[in-house]
C-alpha atoms as a PDB file:
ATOM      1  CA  UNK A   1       0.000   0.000   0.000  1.00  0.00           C
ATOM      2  CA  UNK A   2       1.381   3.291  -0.910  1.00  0.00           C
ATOM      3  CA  UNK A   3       0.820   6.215   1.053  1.00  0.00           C
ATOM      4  CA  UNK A   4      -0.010   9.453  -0.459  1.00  0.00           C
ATOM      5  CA  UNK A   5       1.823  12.749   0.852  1.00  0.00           C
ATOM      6  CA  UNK A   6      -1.303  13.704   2.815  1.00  0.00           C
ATOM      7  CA  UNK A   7      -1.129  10.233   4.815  1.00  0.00           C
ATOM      8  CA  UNK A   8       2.603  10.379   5.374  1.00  0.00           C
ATOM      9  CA  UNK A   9       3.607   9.926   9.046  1.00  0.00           C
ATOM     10  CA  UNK A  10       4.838  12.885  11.004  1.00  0.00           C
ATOM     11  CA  UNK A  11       9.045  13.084  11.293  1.00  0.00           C
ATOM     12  CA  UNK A  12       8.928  12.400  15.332  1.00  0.00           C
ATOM     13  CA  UNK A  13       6.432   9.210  15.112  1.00  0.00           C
ATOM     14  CA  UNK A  14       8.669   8.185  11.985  1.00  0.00           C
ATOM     15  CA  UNK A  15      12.234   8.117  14.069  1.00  0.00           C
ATOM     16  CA  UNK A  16      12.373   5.720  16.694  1.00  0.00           C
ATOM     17  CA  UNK A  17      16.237   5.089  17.217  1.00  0.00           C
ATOM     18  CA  UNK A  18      19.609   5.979  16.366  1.00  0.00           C
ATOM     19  CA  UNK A  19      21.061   5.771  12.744  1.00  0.00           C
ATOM     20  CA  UNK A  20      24.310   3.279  12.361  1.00  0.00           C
ATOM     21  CA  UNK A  21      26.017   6.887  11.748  1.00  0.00           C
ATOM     22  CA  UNK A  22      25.538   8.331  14.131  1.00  0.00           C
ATOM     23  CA  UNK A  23      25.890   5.722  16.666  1.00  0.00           C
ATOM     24  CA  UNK A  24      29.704   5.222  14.977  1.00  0.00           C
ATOM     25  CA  UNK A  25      30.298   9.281  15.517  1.00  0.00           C
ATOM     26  CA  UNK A  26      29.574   9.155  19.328  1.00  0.00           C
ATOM     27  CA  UNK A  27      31.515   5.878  19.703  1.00  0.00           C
ATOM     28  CA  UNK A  28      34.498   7.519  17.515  1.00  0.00           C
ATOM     29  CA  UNK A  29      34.072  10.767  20.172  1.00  0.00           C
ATOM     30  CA  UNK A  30      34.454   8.326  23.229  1.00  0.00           C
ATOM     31  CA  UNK A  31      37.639   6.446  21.817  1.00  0.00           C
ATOM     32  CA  UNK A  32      39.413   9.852  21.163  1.00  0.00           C
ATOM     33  CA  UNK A  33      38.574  10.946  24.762  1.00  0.00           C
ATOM     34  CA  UNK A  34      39.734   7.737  26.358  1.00  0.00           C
ATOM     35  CA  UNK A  35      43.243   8.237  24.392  1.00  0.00           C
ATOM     36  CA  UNK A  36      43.672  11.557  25.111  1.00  0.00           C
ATOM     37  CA  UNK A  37      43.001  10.580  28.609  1.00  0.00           C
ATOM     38  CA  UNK A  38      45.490   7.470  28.858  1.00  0.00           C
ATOM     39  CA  UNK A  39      47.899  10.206  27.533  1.00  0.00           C
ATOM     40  CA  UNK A  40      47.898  12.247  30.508  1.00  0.00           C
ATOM     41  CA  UNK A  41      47.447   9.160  32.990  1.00  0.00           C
ATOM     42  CA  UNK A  42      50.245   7.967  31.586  1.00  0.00           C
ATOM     43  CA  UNK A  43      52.486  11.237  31.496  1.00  0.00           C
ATOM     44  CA  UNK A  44      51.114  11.797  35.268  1.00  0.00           C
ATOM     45  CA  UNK A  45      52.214   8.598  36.448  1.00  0.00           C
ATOM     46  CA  UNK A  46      55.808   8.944  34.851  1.00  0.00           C
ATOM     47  CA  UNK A  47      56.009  12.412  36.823  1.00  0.00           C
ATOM     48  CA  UNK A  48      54.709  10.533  40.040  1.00  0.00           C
ATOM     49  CA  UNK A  49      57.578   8.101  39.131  1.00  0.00           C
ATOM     50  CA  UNK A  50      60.314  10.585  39.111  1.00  0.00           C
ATOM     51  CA  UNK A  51      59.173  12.699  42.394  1.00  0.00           C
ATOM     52  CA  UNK A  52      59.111   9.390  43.962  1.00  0.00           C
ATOM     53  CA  UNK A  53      62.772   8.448  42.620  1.00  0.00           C
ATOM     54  CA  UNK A  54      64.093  12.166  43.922  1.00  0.00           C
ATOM     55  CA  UNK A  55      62.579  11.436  47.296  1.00  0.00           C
ATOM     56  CA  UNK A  56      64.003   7.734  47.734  1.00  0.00           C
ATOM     57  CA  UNK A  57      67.515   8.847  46.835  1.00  0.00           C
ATOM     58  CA  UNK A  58      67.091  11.775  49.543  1.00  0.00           C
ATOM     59  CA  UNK A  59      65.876   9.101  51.677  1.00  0.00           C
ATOM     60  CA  UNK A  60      69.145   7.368  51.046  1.00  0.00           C
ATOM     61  CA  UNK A  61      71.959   9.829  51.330  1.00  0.00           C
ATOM     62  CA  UNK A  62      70.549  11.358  54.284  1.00  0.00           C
ATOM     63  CA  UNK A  63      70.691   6.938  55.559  1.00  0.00           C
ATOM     64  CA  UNK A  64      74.421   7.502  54.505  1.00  0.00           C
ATOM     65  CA  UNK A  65      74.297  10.271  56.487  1.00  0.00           C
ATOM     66  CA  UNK A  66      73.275   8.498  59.551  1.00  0.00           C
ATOM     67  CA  UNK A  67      75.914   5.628  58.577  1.00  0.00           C
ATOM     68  CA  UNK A  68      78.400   8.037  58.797  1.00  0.00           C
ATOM     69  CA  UNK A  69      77.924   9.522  61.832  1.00  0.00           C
ATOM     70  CA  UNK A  70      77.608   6.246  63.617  1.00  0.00           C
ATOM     71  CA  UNK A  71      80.571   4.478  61.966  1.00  0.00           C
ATOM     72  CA  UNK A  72      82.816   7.211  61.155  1.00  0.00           C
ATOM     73  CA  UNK A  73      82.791   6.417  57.382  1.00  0.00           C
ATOM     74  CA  UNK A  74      80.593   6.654  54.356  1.00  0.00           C
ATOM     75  CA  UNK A  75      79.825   2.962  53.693  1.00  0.00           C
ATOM     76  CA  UNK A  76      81.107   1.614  50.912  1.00  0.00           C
ATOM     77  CA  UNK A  77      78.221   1.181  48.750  1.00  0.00           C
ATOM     78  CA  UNK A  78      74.247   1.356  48.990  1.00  0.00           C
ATOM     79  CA  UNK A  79      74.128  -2.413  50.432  1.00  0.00           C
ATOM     80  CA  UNK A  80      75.991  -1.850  53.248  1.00  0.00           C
ATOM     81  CA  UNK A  81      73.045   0.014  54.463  1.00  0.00           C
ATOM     82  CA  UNK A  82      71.240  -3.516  54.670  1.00  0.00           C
ATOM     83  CA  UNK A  83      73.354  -5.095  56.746  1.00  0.00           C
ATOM     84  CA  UNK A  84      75.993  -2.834  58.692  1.00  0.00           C
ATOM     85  CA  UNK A  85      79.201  -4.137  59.595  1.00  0.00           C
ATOM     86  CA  UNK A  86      79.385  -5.599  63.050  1.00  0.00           C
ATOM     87  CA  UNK A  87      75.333  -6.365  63.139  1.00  0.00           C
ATOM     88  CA  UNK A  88      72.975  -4.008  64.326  1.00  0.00           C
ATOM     89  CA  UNK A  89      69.376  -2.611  62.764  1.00  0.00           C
ATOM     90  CA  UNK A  90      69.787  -1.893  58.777  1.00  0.00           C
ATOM     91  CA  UNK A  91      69.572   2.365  57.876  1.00  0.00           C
ATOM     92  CA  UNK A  92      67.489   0.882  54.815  1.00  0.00           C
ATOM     93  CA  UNK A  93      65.425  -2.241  53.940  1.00  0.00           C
ATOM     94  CA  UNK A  94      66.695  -4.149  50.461  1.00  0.00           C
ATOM     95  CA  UNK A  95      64.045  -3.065  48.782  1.00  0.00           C
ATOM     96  CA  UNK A  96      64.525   0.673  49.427  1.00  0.00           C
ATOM     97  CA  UNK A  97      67.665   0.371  47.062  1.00  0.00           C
ATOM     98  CA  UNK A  98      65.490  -0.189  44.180  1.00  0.00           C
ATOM     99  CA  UNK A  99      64.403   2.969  42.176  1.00  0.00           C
ATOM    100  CA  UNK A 100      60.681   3.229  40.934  1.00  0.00           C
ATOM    101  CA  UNK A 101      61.720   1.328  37.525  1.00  0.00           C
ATOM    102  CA  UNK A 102      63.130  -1.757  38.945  1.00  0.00           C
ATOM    103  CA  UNK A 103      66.893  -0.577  39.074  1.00  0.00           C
ATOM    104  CA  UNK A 104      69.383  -0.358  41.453  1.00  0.00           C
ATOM    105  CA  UNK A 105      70.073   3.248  42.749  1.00  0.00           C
ATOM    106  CA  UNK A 106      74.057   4.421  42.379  1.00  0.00           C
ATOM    107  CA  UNK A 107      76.270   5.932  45.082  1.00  0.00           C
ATOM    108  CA  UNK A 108      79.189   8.112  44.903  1.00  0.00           C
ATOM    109  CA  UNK A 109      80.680   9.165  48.740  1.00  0.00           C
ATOM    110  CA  UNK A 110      82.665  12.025  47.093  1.00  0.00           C
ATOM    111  CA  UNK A 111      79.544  13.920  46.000  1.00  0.00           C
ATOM    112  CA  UNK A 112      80.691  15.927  43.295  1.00  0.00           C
ATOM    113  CA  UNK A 113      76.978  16.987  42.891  1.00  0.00           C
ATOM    114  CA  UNK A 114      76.516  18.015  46.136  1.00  0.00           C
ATOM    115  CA  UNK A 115      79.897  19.610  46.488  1.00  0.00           C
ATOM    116  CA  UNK A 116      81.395  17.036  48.364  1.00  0.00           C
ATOM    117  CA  UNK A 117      78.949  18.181  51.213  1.00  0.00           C
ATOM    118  CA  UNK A 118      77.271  14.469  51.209  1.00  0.00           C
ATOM    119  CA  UNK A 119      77.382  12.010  48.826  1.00  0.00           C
ATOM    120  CA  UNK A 120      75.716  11.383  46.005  1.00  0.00           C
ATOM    121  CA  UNK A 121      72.350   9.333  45.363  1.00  0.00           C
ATOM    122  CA  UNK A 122      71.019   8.970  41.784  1.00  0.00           C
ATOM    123  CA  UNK A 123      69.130   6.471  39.385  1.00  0.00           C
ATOM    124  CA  UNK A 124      68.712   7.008  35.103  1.00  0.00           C
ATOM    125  CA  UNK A 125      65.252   7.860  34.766  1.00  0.00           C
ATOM    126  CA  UNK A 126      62.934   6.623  32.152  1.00  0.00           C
ATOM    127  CA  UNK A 127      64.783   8.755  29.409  1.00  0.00           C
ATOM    128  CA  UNK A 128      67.866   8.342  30.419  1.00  0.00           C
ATOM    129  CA  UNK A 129      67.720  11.538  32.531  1.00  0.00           C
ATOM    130  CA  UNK A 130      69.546  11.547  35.957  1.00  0.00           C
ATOM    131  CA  UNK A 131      67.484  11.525  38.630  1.00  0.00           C
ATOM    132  CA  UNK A 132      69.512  12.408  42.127  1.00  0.00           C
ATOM    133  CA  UNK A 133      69.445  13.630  45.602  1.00  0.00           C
ATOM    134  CA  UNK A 134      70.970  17.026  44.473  1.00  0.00           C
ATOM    135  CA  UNK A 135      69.163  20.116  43.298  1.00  0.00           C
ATOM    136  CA  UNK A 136      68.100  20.609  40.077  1.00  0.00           C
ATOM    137  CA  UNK A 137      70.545  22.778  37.876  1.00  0.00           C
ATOM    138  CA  UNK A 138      73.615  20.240  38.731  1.00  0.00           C
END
């Protein structure tokens, strides 16, 4: 049966749901969002990552720090902050000596970077950027 222009259905009773168009457009709309999104996560979490690297190798120096005072020496490297010579509590657990990426954090006792005021505590950050318990500028 054919309908004549006068018997045509109004445009609102016609349209019932969403074209395939249109349902692509919004779906195309949410997937840029999301990536845009994961962007930022991800550049927010690398920041986190380095703040968190900075403090830890504070963290350790000023542990060097206390090593020194108590033994008279610098120790010799980071793990002697586990387990001190002669026994005793550890300045540090073993897992402290870890940076945020899964590396082991690097010690120099002269402390060029900190002119030779403490010693040096410092990890390679995600882009190969040193990451250390000095200011920034060094």
């Amino acid at each position: 049966m054919l309908l004549r222009p006068a018997e045509r259905r109004p445009l609102a009773a016609r349209r019932s749901a969403f074209t395939l168009l249109e349902v692509l457009i919004v779906v195309a709309i949410i997937v840029v969002l999301a990536g845009v999104g994961t962007v930022y996560m991800f550049r927010a979490l690398d920041d986190a990552k380095v703040n968190a690297a900075k403090a830890q190798a504070s963290e350790l120096a000023k542990a060097c720090q206390g090593f020194q005072i108590t033994m008279g020496r610098y120790p010799e490297s980071l793990n002697e902050l586990t387990s001190p010579p002669g026994g005793g509590k550890p300045y540090v657990e073993p897992d402290k000596l870890l940076d945020p990426w899964g590396a082991q954090y690097q010690y120099d006792p002269s402390g060029p970077n900190n002119h030779g005021l403490k010693p040096d505590v410092f990890t390679n950050g995600p882009n190969g950027e040193v990451i250390g318990n000095w200011a920034a500028g060094h």
